[in-house]
N, C-alpha and C. Protein backbone atom coordinates (compact mmCIF):
# COMPACT_ATOMS: atom_id res chain seq x y z
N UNK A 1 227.41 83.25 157.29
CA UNK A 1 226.79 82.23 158.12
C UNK A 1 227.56 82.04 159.41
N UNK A 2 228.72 81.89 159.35
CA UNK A 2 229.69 82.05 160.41
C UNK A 2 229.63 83.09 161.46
N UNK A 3 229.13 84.29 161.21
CA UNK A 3 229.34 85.21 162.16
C UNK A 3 227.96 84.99 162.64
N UNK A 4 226.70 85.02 161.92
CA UNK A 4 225.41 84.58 162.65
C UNK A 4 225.76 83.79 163.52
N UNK A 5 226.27 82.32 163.37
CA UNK A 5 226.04 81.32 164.26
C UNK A 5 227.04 81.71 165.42
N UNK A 6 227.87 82.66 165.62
CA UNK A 6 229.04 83.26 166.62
C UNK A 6 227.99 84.21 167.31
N UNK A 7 226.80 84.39 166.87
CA UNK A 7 226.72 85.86 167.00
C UNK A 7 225.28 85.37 167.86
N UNK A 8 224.89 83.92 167.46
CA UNK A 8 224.00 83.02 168.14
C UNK A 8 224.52 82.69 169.29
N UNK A 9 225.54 82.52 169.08
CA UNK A 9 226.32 81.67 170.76
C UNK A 9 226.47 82.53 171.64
N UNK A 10 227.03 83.82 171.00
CA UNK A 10 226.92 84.64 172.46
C UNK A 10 226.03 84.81 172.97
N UNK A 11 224.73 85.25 172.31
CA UNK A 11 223.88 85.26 172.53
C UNK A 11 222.95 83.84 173.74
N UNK A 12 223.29 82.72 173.03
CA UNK A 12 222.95 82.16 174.34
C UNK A 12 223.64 81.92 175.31
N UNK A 13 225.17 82.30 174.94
CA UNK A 13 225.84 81.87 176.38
C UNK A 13 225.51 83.67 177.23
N UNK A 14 224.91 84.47 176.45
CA UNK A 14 224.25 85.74 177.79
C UNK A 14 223.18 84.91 178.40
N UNK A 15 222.68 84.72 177.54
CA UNK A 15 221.14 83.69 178.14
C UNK A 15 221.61 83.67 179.16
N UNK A 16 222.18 82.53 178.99
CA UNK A 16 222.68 81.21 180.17
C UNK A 16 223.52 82.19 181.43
N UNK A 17 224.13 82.99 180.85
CA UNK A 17 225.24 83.83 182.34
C UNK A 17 224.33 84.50 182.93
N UNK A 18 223.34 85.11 182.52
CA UNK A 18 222.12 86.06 183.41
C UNK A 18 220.87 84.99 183.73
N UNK A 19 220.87 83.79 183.79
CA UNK A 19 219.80 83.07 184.25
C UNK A 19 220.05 82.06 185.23
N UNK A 20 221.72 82.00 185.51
CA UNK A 20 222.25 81.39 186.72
C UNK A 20 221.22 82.23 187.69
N UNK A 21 221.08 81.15 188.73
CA UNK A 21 220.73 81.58 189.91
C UNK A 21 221.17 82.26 191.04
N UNK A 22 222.66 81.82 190.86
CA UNK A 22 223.30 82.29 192.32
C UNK A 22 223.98 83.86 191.49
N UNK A 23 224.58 84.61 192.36
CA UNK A 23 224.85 85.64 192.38
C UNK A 23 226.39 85.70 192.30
N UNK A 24 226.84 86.50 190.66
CA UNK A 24 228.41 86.47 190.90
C UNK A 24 229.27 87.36 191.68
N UNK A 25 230.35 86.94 191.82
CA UNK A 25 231.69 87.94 192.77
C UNK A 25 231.48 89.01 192.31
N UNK A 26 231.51 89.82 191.25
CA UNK A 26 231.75 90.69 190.63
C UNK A 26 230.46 91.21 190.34
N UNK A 27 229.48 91.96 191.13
CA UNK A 27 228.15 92.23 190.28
C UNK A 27 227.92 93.12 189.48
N UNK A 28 227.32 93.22 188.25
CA UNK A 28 227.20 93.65 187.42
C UNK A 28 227.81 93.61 186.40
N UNK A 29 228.86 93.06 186.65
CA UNK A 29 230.80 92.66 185.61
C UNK A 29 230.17 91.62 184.77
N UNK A 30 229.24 90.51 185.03
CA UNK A 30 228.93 90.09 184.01
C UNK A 30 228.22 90.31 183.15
N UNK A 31 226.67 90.95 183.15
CA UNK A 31 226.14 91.67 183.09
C UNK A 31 226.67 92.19 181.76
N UNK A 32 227.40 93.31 182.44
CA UNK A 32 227.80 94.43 181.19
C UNK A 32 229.12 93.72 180.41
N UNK A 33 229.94 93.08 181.06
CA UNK A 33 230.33 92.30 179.83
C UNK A 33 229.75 91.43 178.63
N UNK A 34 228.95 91.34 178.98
CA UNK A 34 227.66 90.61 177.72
C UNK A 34 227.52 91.71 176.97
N UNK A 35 226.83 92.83 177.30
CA UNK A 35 226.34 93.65 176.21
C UNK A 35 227.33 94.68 176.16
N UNK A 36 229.04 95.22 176.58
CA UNK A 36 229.96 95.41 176.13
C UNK A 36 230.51 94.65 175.04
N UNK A 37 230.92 93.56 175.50
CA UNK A 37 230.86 92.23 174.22
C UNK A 37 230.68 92.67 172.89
N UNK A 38 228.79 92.06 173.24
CA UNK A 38 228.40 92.37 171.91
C UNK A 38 228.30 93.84 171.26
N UNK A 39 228.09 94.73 171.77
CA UNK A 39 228.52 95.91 171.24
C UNK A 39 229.40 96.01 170.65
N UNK A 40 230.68 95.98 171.31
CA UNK A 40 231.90 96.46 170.85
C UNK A 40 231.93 94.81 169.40
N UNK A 41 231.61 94.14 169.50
CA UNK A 41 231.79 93.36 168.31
C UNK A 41 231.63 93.42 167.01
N UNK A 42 229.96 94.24 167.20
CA UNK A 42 229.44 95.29 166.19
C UNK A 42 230.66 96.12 165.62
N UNK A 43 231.30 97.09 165.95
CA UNK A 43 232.43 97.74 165.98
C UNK A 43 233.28 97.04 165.25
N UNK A 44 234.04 95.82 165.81
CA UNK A 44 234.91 95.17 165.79
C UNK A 44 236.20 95.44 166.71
N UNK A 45 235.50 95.66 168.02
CA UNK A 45 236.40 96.03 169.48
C UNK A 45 235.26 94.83 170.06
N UNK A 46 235.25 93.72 170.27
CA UNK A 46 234.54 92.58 171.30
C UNK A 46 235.46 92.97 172.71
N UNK A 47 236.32 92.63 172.78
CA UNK A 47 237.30 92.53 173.84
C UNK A 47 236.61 93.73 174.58
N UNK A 48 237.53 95.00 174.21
CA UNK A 48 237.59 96.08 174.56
C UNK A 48 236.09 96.08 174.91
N UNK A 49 235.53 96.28 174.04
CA UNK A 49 234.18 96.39 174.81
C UNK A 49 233.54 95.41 175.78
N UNK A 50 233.67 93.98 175.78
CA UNK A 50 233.75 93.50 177.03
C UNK A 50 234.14 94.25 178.49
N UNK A 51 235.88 94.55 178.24
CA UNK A 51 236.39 95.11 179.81
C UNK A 51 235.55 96.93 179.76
N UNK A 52 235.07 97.42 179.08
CA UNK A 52 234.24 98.53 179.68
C UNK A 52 232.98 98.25 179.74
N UNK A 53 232.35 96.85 179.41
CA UNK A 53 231.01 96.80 180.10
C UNK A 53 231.19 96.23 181.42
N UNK A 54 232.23 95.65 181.60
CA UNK A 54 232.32 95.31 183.02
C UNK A 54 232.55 95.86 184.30
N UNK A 55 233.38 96.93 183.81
CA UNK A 55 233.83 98.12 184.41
C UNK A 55 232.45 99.11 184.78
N UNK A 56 231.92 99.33 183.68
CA UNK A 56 230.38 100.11 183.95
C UNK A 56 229.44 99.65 184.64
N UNK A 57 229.06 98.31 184.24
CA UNK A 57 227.93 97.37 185.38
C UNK A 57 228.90 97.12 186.56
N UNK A 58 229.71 96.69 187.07
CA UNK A 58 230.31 96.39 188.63
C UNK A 58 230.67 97.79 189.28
N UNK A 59 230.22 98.80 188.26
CA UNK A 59 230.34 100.80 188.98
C UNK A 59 229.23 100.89 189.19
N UNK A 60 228.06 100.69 188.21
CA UNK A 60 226.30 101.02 188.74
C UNK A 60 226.04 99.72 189.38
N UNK A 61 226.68 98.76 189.73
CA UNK A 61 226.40 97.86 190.87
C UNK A 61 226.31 98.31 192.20
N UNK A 62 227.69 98.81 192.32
CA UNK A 62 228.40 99.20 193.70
C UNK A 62 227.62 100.31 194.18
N UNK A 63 227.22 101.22 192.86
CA UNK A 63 226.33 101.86 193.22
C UNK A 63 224.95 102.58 193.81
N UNK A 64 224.26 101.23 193.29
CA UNK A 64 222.61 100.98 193.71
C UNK A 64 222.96 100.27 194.55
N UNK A 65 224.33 99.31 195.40
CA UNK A 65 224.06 99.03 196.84
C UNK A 65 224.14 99.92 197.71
N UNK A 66 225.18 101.07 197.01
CA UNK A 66 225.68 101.89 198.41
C UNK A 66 224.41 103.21 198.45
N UNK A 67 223.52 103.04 197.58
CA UNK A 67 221.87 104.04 197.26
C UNK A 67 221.44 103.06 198.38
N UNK A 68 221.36 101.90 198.39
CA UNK A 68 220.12 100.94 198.89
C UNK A 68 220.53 100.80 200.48
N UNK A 69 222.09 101.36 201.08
CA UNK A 69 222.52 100.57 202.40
C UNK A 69 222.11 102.45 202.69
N UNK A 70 221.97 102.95 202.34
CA UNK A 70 222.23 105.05 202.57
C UNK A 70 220.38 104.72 203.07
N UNK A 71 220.00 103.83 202.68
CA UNK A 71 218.25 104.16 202.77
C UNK A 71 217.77 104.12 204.25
């Protein structure tokens, strides 16, 4: 029951981090830290998988701007 209701919260605190309006410092870092997160939790690497979803979304961030400024 414990890990459901942990497993609920992240879940809405992704909700809640991808339905802010304004736009974070870091784009895509939050993003893929959500579903690094939860991935790696599955596993039992949360952390770890956190800092490589963040790392991956703020790389295909940087990316589709510097596609979108090349246009």
């Amino acid at each position: 029951m414990i890990r459901s209701a942990s497993l609920l919260a992240a879940g809405l605190l992704a909700l809640g981090a991808v339905a802010v309006p304004h736009q974070a410092e870091a784009k895509g870092c939050i993003k893929g830290a959500i579903v690094g997160g939860l991935a790696g939790k599955v596993v039992g690497h949360g952390k770890a998988g956190a800092a490589a979803g963040c790392a991956v979304g703020h790389h295909n961030a940087n990316k589709k701007a510097s596609q979108a400024q090349g246009q």
